[in-house]
Protein backbone atom coordinates (compact mmCIF):
# COMPACT_ATOMS: atom_id res chain seq x y z
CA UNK A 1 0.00 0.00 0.00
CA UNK A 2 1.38 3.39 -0.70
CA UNK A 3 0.72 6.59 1.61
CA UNK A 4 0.27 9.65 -1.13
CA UNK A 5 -0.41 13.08 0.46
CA UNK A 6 -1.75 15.82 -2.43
CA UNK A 7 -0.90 18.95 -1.20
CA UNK A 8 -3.58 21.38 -2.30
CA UNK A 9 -5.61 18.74 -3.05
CA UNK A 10 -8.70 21.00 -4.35
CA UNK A 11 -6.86 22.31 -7.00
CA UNK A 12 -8.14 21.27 -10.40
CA UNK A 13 -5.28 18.96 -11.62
CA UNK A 14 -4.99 17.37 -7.98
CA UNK A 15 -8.95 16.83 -8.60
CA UNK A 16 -8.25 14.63 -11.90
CA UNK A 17 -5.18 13.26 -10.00
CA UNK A 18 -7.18 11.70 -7.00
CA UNK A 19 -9.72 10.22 -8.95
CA UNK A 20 -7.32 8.41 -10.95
CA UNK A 21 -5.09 7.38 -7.37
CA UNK A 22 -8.78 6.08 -6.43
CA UNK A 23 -8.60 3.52 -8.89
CA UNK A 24 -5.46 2.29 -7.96
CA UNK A 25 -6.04 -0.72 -5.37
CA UNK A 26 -2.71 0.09 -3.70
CA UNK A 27 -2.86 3.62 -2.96
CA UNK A 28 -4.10 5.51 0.72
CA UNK A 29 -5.00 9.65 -0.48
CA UNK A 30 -4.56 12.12 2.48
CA UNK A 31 -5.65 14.96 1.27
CA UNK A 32 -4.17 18.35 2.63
CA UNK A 33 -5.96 21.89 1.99
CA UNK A 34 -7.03 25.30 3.55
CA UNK A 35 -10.19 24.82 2.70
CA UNK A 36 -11.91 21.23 2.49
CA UNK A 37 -15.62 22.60 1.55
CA UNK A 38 -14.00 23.51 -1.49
CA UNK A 39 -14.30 19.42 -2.31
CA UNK A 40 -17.76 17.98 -3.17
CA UNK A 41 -19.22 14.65 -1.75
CA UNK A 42 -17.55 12.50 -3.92
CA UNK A 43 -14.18 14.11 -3.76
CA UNK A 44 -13.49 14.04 0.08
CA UNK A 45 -14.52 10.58 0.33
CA UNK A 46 -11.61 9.49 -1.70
CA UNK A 47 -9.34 10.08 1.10
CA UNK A 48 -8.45 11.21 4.62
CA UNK A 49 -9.08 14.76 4.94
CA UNK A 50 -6.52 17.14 6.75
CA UNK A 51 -7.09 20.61 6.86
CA UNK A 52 -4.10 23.27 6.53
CA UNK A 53 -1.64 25.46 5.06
CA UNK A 54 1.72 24.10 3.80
CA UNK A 55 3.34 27.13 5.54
CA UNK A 56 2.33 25.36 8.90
CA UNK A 57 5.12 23.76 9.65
CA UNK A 58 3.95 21.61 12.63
CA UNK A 59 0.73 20.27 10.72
CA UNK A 60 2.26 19.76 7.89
CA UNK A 61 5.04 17.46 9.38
CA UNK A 62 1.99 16.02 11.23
CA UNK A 63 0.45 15.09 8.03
CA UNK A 64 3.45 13.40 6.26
CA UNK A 65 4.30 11.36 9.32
CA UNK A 66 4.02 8.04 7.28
CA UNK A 67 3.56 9.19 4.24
CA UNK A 68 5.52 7.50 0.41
CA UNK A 69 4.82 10.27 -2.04
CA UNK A 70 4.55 13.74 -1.82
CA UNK A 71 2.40 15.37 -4.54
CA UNK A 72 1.99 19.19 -4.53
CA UNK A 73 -0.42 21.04 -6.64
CA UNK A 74 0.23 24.60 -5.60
CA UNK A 75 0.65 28.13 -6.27
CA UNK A 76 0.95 31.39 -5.37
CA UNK A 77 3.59 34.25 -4.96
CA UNK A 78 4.90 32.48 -2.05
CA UNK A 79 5.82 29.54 -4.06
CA UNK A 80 9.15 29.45 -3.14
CA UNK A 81 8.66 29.90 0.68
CA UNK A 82 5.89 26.77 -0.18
CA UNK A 83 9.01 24.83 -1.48
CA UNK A 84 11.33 25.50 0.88
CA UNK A 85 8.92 24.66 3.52
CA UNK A 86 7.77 21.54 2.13
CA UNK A 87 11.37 20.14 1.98
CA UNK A 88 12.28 21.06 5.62
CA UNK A 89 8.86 19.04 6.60
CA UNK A 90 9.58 16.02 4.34
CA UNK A 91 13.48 16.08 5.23
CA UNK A 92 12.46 15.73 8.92
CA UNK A 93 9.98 13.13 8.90
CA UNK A 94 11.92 11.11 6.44
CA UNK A 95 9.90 11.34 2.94
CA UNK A 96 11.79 11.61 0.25
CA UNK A 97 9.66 11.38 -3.02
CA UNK A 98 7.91 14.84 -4.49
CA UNK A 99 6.16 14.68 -7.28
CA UNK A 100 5.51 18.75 -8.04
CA UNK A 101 3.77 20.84 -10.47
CA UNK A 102 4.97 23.97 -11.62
CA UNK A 103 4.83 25.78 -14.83
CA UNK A 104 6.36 26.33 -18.12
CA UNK A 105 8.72 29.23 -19.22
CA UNK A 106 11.00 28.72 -15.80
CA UNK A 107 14.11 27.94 -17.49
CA UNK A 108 13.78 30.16 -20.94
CA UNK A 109 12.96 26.81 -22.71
CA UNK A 110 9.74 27.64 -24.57
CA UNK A 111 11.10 29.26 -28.46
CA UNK A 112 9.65 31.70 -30.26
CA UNK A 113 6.39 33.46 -30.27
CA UNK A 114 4.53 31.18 -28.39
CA UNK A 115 7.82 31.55 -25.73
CA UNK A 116 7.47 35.48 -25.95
CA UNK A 117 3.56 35.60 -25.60
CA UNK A 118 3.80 32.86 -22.41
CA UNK A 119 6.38 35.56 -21.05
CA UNK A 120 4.15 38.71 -21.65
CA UNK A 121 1.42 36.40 -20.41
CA UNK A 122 3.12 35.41 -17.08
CA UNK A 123 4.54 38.73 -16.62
CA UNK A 124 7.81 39.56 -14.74
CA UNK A 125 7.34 38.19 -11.30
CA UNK A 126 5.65 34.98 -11.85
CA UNK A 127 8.42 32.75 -13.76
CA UNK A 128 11.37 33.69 -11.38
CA UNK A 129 9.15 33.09 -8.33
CA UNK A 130 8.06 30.10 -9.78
CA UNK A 131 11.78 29.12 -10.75
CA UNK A 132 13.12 29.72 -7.75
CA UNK A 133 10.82 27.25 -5.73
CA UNK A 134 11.76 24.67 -8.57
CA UNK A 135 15.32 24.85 -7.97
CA UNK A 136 15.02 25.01 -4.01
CA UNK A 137 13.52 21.53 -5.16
CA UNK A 138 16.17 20.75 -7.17
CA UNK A 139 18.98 21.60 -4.87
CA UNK A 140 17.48 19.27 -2.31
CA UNK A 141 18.04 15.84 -1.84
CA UNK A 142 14.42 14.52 -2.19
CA UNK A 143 13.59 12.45 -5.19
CA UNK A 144 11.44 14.75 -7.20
CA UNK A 145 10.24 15.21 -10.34
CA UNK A 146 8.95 18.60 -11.31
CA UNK A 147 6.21 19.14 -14.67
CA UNK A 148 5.65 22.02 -16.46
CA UNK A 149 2.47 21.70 -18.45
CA UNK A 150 1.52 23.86 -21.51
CA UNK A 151 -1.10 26.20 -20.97
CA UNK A 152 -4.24 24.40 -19.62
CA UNK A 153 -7.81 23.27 -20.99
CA UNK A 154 -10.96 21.61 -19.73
CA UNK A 155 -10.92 19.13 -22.36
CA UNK A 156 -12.03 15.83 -21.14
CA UNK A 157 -8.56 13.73 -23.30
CA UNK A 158 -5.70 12.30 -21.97
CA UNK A 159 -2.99 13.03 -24.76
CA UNK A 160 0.37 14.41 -24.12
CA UNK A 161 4.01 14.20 -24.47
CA UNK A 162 6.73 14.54 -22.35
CA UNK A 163 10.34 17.01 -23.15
CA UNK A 164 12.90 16.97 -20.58
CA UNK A 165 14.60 19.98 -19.14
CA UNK A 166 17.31 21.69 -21.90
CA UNK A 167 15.58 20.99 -24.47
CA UNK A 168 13.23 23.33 -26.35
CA UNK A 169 9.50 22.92 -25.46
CA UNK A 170 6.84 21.63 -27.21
CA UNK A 171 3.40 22.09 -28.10
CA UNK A 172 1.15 25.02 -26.52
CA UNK A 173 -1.83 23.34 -24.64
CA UNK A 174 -2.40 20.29 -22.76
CA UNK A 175 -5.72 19.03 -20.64
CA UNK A 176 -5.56 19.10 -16.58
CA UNK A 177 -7.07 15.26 -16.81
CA UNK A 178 -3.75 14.75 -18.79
CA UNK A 179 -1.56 16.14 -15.84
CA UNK A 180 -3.88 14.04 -13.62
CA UNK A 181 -3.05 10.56 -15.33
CA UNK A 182 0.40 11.64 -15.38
CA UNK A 183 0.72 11.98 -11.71
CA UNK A 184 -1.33 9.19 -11.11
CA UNK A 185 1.15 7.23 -13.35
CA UNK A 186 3.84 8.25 -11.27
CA UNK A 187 2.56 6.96 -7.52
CA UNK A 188 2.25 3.79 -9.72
CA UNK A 189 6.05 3.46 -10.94
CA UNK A 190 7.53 6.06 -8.47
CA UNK A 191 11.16 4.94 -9.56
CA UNK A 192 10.31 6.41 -12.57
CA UNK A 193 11.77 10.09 -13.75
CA UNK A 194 13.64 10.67 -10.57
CA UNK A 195 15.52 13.94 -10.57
CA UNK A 196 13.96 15.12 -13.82
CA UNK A 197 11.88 18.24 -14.80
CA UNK A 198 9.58 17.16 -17.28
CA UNK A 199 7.72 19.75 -20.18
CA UNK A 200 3.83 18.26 -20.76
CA UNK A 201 2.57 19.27 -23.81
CA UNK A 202 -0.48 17.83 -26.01
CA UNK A 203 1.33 16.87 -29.48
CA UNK A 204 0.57 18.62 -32.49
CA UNK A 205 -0.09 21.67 -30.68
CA UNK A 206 2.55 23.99 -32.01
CA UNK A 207 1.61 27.74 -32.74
CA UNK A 208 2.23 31.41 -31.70
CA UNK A 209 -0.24 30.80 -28.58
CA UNK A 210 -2.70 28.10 -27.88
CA UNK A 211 -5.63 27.85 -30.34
CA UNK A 212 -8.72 27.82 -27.93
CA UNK A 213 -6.80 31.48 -26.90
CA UNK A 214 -8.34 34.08 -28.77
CA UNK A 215 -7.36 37.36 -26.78
């Protein structure tokens, strides 16, 4: 049985995520927000419910006691105070696999004009603060794997494709229930794509922005 804790677990990836974990026979959700009447019904019965901030130190490292995996679906201009406090938690209670999302555009990798419209789009702050808590990650010694997904739809398709940091970025869209299988594929082979930072992208999405982006 693995212990998987999703950190912000209302958040509309970590939604497609724990339905997904449901299915697997093998996996215990906790599921760790601010606020838990943000899940319906359904959702909270999927796991144990703990309510709280990850900048709570003490609940936090309450939480992960026993814990496997680590999967944090968060955001915010705090990010990198998120990260950094995440990693102090998990590296005193002993976890050592993250699985986190973050976004793309952190390292420069996306070319061209889709690359300079997801910078305008981001603006200034937002990619360093979101880089920073990435490599806080990576400078750690927890067994992570960060993904950057493409600019996000509702579509209801798995389909995407995977680019590995240094190397230009593909595509300019992918579904959340894509990110969702993808984490949920990763509690089930969590050796897999250790210490990598991995670009999502739907193929064949290439262009100057994404399509269903009219603005």
């Amino acid at each position: 049985m693995k212990n998987v804790i999703v950190l912000g677990a209302a958040g509309n990836i970590a939604k497609f995520a724990e339905e997904y974990l449901a299915q697997q026979g093998d996996v215990k959700l906790t599921l760790y927000l601010r606020h838990p009447d943000k899940l319906k019904t359904g959702e909270a019965k999927l796991g144990t419910i703990v309510q709280g901030d990850v900048l709570d130190e003490t609940t936090l490292v309450s939480a992960l006691q026993g814990q496997d995996i680590v999967y944090a679906n968060l955001a915010g201009t705090d990010i990198k105070q998120q990260a950094e406090t995440i990693i102090k938690a998990m590296d005193q209670v002993g976890v050592k696999r993250l699985i986190w999302i973050s976004s793309i555009g952190i390292y420069d990798e996306v070319p061209g004009k889709f690359g300079e419209w997801n910078n305008k789009m981001l603006g200034e702050t937002y990619l360093p603060t979101y880089a920073a808590a990435v490599k806080a990650i990576e400078d750690s010694d927890l067994d992570y794997t960060v993904l950057r997904p493409a600019w996000l739809s509702n579509k209801d398709e798995v389909s995407y494709e995977l680019t590995q940091k240094g190397k230009p970025f593909k595509g300019t869209e992918v579904s959340r229930k894509s990110i969702g299988e993808l984490v949920a594929k990763l509690v089930g082979s969590p050796e897999k794509h250790l210490h990598e930072s991995l670009g999502v992208n739907k193929p064949n999405t290439a262009g100057d922005k994404p399509a269903w982006y009219q603005k």
